[in-house]
Protein backbone atom coordinates (compact mmCIF):
# COMPACT_ATOMS: atom_id res chain seq x y z
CA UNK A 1 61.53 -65.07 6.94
CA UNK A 2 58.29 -65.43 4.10
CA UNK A 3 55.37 -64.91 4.99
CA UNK A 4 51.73 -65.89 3.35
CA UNK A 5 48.44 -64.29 3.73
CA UNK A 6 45.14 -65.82 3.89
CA UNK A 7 42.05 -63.45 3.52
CA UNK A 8 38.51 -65.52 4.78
CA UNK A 9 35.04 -65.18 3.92
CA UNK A 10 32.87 -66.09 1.28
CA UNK A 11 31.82 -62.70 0.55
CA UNK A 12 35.35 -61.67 -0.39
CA UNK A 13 34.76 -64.71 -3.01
CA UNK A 14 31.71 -63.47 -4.17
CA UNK A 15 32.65 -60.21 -4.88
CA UNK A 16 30.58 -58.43 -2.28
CA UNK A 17 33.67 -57.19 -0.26
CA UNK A 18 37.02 -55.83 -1.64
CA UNK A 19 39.87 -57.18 0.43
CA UNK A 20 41.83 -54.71 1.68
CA UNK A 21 42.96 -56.28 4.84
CA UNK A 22 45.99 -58.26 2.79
CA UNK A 23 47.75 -55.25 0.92
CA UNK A 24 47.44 -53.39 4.38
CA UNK A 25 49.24 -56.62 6.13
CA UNK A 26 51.32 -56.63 3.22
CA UNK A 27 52.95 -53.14 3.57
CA UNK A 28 53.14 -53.35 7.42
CA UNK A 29 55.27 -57.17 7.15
CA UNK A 30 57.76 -55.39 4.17
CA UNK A 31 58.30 -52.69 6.11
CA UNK A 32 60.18 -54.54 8.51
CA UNK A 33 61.87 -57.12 6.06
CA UNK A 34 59.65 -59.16 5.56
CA UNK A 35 58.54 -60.17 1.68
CA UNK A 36 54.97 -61.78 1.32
CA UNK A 37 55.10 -64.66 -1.47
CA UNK A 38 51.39 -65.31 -1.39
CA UNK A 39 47.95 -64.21 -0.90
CA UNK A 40 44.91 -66.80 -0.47
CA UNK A 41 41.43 -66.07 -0.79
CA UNK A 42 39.60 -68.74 1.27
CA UNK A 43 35.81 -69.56 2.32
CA UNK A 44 34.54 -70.12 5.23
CA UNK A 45 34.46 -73.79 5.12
CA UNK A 46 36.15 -75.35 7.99
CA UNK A 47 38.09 -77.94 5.71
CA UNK A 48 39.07 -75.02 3.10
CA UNK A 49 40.20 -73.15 6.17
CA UNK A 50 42.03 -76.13 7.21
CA UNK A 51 43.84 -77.01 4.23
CA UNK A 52 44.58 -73.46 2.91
CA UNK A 53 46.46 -72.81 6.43
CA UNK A 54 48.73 -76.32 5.87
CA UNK A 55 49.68 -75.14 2.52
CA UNK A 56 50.91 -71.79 3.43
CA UNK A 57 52.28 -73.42 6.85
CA UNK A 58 54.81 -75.91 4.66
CA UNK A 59 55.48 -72.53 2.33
CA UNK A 60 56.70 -69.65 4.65
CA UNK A 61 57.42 -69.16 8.35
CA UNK A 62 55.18 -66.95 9.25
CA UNK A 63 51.52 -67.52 8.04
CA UNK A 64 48.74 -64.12 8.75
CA UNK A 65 44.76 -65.13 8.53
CA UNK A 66 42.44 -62.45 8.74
CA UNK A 67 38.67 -63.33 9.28
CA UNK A 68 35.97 -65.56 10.71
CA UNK A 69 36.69 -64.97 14.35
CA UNK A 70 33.77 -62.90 15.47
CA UNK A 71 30.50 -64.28 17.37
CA UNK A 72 28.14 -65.09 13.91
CA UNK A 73 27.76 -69.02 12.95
CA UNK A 74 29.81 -68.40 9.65
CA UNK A 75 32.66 -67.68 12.06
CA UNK A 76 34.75 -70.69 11.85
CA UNK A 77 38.80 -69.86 12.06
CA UNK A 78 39.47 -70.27 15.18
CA UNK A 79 38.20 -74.13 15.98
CA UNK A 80 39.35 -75.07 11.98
CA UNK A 81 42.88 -74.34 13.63
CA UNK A 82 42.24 -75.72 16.88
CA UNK A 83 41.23 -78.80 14.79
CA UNK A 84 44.27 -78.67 12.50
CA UNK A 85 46.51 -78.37 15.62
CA UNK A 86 44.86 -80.81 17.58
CA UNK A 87 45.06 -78.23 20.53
CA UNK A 88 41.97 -76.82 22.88
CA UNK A 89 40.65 -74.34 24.36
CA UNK A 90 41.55 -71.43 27.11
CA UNK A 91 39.78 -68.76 28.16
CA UNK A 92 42.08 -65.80 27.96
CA UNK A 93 41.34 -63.41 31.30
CA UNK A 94 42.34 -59.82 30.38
CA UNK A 95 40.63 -60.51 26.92
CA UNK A 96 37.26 -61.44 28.40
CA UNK A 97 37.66 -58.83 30.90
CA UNK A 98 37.22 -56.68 28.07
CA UNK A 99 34.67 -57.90 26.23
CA UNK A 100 32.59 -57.64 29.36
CA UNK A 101 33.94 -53.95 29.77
CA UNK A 102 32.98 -53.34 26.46
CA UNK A 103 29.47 -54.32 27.40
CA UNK A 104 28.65 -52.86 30.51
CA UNK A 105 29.25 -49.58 28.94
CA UNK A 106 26.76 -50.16 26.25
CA UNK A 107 24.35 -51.58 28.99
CA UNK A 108 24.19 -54.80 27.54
CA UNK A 109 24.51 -58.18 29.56
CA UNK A 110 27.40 -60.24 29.54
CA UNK A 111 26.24 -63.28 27.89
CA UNK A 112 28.11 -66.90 27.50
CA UNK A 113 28.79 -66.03 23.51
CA UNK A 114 30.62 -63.38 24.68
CA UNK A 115 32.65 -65.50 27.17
CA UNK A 116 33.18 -67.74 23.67
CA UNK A 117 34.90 -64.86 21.85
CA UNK A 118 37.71 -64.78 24.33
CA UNK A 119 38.62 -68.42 24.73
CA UNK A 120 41.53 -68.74 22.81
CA UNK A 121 43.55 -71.51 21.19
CA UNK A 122 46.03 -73.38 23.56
CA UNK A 123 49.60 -71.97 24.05
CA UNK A 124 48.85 -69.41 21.78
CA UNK A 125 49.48 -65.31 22.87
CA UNK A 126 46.52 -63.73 23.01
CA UNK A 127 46.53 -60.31 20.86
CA UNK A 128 44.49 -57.31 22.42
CA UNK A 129 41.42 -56.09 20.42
CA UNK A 130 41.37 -52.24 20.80
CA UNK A 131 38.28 -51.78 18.35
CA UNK A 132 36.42 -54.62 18.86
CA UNK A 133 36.07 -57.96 20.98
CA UNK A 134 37.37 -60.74 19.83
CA UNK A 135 41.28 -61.53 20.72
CA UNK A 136 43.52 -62.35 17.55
CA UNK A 137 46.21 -65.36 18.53
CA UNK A 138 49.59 -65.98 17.69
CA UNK A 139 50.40 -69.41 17.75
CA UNK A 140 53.39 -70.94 17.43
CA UNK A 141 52.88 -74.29 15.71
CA UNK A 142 55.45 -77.04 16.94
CA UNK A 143 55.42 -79.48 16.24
CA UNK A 144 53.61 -80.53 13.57
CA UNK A 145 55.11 -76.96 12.17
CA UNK A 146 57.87 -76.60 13.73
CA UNK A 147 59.52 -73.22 13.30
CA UNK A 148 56.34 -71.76 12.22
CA UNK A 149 53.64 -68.61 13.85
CA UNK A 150 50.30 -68.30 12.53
CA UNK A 151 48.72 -65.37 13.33
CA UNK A 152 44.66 -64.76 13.30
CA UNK A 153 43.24 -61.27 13.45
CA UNK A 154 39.75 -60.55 12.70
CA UNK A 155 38.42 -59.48 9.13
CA UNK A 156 36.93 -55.58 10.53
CA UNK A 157 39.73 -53.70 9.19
CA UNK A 158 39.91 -51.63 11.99
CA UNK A 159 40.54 -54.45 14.32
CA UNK A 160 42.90 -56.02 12.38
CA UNK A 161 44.93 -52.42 11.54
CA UNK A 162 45.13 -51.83 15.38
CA UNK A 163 46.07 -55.42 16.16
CA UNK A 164 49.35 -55.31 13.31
CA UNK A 165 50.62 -51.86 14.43
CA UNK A 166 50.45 -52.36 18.19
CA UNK A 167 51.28 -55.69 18.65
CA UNK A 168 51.60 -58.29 15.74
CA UNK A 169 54.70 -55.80 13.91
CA UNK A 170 56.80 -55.40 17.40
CA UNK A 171 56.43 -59.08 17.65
CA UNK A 172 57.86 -60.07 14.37
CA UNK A 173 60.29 -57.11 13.72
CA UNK A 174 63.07 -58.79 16.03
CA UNK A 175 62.40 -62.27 14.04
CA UNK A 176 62.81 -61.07 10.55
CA UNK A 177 66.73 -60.75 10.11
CA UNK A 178 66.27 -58.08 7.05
CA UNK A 179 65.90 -54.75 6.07
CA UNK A 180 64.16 -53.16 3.57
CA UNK A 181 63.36 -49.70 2.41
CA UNK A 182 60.16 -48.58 0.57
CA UNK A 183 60.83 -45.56 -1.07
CA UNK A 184 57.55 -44.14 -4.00
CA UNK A 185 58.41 -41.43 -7.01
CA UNK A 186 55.20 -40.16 -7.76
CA UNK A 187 55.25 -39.01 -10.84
CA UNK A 188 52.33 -37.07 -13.11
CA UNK A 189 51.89 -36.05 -16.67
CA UNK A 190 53.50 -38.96 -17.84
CA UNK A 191 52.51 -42.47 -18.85
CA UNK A 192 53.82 -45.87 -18.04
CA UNK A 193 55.22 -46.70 -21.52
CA UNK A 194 56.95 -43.09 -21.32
CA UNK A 195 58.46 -43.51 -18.37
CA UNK A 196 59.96 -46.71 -18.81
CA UNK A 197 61.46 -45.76 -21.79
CA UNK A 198 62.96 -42.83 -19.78
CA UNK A 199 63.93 -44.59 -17.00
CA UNK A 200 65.65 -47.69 -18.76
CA UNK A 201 68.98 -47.69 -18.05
CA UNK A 202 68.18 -47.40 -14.36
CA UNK A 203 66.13 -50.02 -14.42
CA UNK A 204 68.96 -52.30 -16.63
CA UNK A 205 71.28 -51.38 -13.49
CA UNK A 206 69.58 -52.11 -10.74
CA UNK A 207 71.75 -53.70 -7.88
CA UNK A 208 70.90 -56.72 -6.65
CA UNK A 209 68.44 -56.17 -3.53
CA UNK A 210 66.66 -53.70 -5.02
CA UNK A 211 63.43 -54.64 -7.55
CA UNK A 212 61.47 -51.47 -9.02
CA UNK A 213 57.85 -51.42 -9.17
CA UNK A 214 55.14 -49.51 -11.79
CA UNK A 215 51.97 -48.67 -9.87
CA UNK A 216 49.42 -47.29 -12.77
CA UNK A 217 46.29 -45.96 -11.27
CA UNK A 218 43.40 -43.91 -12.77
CA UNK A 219 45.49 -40.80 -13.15
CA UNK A 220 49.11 -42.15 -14.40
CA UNK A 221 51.50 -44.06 -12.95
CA UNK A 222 53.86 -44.18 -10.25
CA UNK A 223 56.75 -46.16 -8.76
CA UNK A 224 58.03 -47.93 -5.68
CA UNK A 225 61.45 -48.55 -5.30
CA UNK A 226 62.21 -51.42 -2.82
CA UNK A 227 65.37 -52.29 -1.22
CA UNK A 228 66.49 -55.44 1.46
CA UNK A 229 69.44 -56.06 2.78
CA UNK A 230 70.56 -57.17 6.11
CA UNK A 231 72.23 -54.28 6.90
CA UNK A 232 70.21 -50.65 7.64
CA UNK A 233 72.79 -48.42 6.78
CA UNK A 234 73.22 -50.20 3.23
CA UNK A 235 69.88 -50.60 2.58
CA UNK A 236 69.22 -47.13 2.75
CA UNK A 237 72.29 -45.96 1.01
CA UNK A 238 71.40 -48.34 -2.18
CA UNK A 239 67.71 -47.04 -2.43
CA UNK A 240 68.49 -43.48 -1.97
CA UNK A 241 70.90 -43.71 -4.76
CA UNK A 242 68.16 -45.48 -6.77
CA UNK A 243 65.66 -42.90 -6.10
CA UNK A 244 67.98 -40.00 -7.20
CA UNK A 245 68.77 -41.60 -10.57
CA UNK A 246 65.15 -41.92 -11.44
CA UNK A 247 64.67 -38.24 -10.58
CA UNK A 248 67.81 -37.33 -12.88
CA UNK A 249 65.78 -38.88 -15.40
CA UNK A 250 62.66 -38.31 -15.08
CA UNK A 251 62.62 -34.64 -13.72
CA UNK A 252 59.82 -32.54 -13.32
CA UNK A 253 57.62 -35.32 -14.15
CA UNK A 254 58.60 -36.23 -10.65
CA UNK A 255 56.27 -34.39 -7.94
CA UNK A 256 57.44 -36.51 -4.70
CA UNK A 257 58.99 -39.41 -3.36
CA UNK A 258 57.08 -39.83 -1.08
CA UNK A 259 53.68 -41.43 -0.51
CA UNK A 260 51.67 -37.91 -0.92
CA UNK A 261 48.96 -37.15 -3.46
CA UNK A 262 49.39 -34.38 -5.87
CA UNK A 263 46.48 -32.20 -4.38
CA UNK A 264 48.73 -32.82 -0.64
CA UNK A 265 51.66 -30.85 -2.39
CA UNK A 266 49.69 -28.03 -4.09
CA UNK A 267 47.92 -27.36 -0.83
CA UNK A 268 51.00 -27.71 1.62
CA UNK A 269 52.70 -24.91 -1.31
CA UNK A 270 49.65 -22.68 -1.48
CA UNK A 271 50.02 -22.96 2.55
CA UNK A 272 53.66 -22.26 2.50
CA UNK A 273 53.74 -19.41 0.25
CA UNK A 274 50.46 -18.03 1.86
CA UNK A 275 48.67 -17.81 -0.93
CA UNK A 276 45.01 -18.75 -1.59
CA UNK A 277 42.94 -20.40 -4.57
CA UNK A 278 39.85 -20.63 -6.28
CA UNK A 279 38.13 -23.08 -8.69
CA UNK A 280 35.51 -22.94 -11.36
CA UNK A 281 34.57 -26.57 -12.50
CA UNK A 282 32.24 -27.55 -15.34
CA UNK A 283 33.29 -31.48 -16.72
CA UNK A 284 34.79 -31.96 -13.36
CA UNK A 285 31.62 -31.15 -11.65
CA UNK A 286 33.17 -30.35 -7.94
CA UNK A 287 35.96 -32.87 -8.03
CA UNK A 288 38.88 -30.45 -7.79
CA UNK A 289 37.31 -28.57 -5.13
CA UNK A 290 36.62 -31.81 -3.20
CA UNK A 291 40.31 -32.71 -3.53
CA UNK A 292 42.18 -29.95 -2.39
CA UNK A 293 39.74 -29.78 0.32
CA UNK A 294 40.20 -33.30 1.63
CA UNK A 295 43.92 -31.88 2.44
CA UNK A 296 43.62 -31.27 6.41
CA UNK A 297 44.53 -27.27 6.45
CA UNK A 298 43.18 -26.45 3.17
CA UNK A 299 40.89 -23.97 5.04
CA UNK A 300 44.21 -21.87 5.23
CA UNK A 301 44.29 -21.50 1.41
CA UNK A 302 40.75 -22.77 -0.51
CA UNK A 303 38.67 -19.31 -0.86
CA UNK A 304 35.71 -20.99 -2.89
CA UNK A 305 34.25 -22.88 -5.88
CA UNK A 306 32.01 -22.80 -8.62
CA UNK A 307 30.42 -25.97 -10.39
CA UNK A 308 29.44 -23.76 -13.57
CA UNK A 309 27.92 -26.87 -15.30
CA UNK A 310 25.99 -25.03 -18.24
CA UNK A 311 26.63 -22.30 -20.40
CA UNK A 312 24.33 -19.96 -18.71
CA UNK A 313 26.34 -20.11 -15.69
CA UNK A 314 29.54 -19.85 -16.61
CA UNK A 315 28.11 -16.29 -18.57
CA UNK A 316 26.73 -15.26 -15.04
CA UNK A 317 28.70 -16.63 -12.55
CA UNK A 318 31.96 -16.11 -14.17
CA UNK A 319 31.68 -13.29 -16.58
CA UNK A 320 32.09 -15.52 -20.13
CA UNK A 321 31.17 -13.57 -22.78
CA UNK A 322 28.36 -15.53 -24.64
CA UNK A 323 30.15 -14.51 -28.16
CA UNK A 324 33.10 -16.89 -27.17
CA UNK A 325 30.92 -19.83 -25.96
CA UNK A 326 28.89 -19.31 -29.55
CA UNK A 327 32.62 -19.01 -31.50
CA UNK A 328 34.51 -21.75 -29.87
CA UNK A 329 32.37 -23.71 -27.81
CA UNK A 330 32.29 -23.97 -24.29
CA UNK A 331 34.92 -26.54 -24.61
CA UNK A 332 37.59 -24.49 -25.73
CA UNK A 333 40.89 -23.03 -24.40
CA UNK A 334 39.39 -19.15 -24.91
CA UNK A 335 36.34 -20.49 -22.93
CA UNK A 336 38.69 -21.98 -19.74
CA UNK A 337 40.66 -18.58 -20.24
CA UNK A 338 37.81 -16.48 -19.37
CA UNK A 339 36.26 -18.59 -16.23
CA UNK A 340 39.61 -18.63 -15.26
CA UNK A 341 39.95 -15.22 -14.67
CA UNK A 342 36.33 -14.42 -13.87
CA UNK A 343 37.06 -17.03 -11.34
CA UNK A 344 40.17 -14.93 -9.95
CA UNK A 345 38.29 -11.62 -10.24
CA UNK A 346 35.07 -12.47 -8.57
CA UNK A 347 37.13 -14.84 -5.72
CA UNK A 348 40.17 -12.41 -4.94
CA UNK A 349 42.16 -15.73 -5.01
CA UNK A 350 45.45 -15.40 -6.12
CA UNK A 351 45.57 -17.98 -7.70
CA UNK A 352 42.43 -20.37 -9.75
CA UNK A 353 42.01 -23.23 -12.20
CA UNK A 354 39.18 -23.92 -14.56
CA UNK A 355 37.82 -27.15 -16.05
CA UNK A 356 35.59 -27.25 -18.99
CA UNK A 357 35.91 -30.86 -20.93
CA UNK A 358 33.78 -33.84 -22.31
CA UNK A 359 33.65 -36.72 -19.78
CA UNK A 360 31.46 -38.91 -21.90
CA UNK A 361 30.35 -40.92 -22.69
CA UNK A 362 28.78 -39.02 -26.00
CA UNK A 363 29.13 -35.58 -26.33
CA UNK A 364 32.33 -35.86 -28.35
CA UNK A 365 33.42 -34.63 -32.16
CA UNK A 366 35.59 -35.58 -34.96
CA UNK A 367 37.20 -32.24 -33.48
CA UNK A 368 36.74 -32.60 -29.94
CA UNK A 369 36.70 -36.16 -29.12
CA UNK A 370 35.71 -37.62 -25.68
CA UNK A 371 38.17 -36.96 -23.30
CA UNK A 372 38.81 -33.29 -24.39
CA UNK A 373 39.65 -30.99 -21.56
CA UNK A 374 40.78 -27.61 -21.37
CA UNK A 375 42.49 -26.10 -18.37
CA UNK A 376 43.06 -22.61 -17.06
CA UNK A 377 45.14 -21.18 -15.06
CA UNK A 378 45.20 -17.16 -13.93
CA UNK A 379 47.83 -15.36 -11.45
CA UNK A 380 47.92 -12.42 -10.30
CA UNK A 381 51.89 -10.87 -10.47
CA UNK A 382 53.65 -8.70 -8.63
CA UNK A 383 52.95 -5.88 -10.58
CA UNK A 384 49.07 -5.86 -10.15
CA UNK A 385 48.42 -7.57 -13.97
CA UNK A 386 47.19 -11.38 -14.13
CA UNK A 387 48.76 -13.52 -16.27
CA UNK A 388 46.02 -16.42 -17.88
CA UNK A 389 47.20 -19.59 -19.88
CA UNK A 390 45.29 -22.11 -20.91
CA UNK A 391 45.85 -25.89 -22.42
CA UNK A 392 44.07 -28.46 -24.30
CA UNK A 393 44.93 -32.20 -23.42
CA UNK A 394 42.97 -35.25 -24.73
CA UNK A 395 42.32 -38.48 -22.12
CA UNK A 396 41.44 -41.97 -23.07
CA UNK A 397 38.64 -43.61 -20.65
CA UNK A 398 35.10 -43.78 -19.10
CA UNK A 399 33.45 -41.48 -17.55
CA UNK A 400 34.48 -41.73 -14.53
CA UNK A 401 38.44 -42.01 -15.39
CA UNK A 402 38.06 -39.00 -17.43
CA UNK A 403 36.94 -36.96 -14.66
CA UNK A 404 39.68 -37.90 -12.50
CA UNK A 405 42.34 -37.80 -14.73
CA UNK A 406 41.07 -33.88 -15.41
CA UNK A 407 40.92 -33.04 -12.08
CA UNK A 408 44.58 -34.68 -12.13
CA UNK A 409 45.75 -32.33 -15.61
CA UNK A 410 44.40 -29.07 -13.32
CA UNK A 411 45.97 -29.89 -9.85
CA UNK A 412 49.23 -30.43 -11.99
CA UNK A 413 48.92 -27.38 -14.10
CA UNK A 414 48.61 -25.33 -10.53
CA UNK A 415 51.51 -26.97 -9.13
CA UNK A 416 53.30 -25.35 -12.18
CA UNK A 417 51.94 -22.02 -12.24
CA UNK A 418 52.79 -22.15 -8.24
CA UNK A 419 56.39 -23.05 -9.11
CA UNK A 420 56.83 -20.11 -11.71
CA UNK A 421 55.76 -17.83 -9.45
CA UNK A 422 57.50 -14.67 -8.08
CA UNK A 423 57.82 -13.23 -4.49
């Protein structure tokens, strides 16, 4: 079984709306065997509507639309497939039942639009809405398409989420005849080119089944490893041994293989090892801090932070001695040393990172070009002593890709230190 997506709505054409509702459906179909072999971007014209969902009905078995079936005039899904069908309308009873529900409970009259919103299209099953109103459908589409479910859902995300893991995934899981295994190797410190090269003769023996994909985003790159068979056991078996080669390769560029984000496994280790942390950010301006604490638990671990933007407060917040800002700059590894462990001093962490970089975009020297950061890290060791280290890396972006891709060079340069540390 293929399946296509179609995305609708003009103002996912005009750019006001990032569509996120097809990589969502996308994920949820291949994770039970299920490979998507198109995505469509439609308006809401009835006859685009109409002719996008023929196209992807002759292409793939199962066809997924997401948008235009709420209450508003530019809602127009539902009776383009009617049309296309040639089938009418029934009003579906436990769906209306809850729109009016919904309703009463907001103190709000049941009205005949919302009587509209849960007729549905003939012989079609009628798919709960749990955070909204409007029913999605799936329609089996003999015989003009024989062989062949459609499947609307609305465009709110929410809706649509709800609507694929309660009902639309158990319903196609039994149909697909396939397996297939998802496995990610997260990697950091490393760049695409780098990694291929290291990875190569995996990659040149790849079984058949299998495909290997590069995911670059803002901070580096990771991988996805994907594996289909018709057999679980197999399936599994073949991408496990896929994942460990690229591991054997790659080594400690490799943080997980699994979908977590770095600042996930620094937290979940400062957790483990009950230990706690402090930052002091200047070029990164509160971004570490935010990440670690978007980790649920972090409260377990995160002590404080300190956004010591300027000079003058990373001399009185931190302790820097104003004759090392005026001798190296406050861009400098001996500057990060010293907020570092001011930082670690004035927290009682046990553990803290500094920032101090150029974002851009000016700011930047012959010497220290934009993109300059410098990292510290300071311990405290078993015998009472700290041990500081710091490091200078150069990135190559905006503004904005600078400062996550620093935040990215600290959380990795903690998960280090955390690593080398004795108990």
């Amino acid at each position: 079984m293929k399946a296509i997506i179609i995305s609708i709505g003009d103002e996912l054409l005009k750019g006001h709306r990032v569509n996120t509702n097809a990589p969502f459906i996308a994920r949820e179909l291949g994770n039970i065997g299920i490979p998507v072999i198109r995505i469509i971007t439609c308006s809401d014209d009835p006859q685009a509507i109409r002719d996008s969902v023929t196209s992807a009905l002759t292409e793939a078995e199962a066809v997924f639309v997401t948008g235009g079936l709420g209450p508003t005039n530019d809602d127009r899904t539902r009776d383009a497939v009617r049309a296309l069908l040639g089938r009418g309308l029934a009003l579906d009873e436990p769906s209306f039942e809850h729109i009016a529900d919904y309703f009463r409970r907001r103190n709000r009259p049941v009205t005949e639009v919302m009587k509209d919103q849960a007729m549905v299209i003939e012989s079609s099953f009628a798919i709960p809405n749990m955070k909204g109103t409007a029913p999605g459908m799936i329609i089996e589409c003999a015989p003009r398409f024989a062989g062949r479910h459609l499947v609307l859902m609305p465009g709110v995300p929410a809706e649509m989420e709800a609507m694929m893991r309660l009902t639309v995934v158990p319903f196609f899981a039994p149909l697909s005849g396939a397996f297939i295994r998802h496995t990610p190797v997260m990697t950091m410190g490393i760049g695409e080119t780098q990694l291929a090269d290291m990875i190569v003769e995996v990659e040149d023996s790849l079984p058949s089944g299998t495909a290997l994909a590069y995911l670059p985003h803002a901070a580096g790159v990771s991988l996805m490893v994907s594996t289909s068979g018709v057999r679980r056991e197999d399936v599994d078996a073949e991408n496990r041994r896929v994942v460990e080669a690229i591991v054997a390769k790659a080594g400690h560029f490799v943080y997980a293989t699994s979908e977590v984000t770095l600042e996930e496994v620094v937290v979940n280790l400062l957790l483990e090892r009950k230990l706690t942390v402090a930052v002091a950010e200047s070029c990164t301006g509160g971004l570490l801090g935010s990440r670690l604490t978007d980790v649920p638990g972090s409260s377990g671990c995160f002590l404080e932070g300190l956004v010591t933007y300027s000079n003058q407060a990373k001399v009185r917040l931190l302790g820097v001695d104003p004759a090392t800002i005026e001798a190296h700059g406050a861009v400098s590894e001996p500057v990060a040393l010293e907020m570092a462990r001011g930082c670690l001093e004035r927290s009682g962490a046990d553990i803290s990172v500094a920032t101090t970089g150029i974002a851009g975009p000016g700011g930047g020297t012959p010497e220290k070009p934009v993109g300059t950061v410098c990292v510290g890290i300071a311990s405290k060791l078993p015998d009472g002593s700290v041990r500081v280290d710091a490091a200078r890396l150069v990135m190559h972006g905006d503004r904005h890709q600078n400062k996550i891709r620093f935040s990215e060079a600290a959380l990795r340069g903690l998960l280090v230190r955390l690593k080398e540390m004795e108990f």
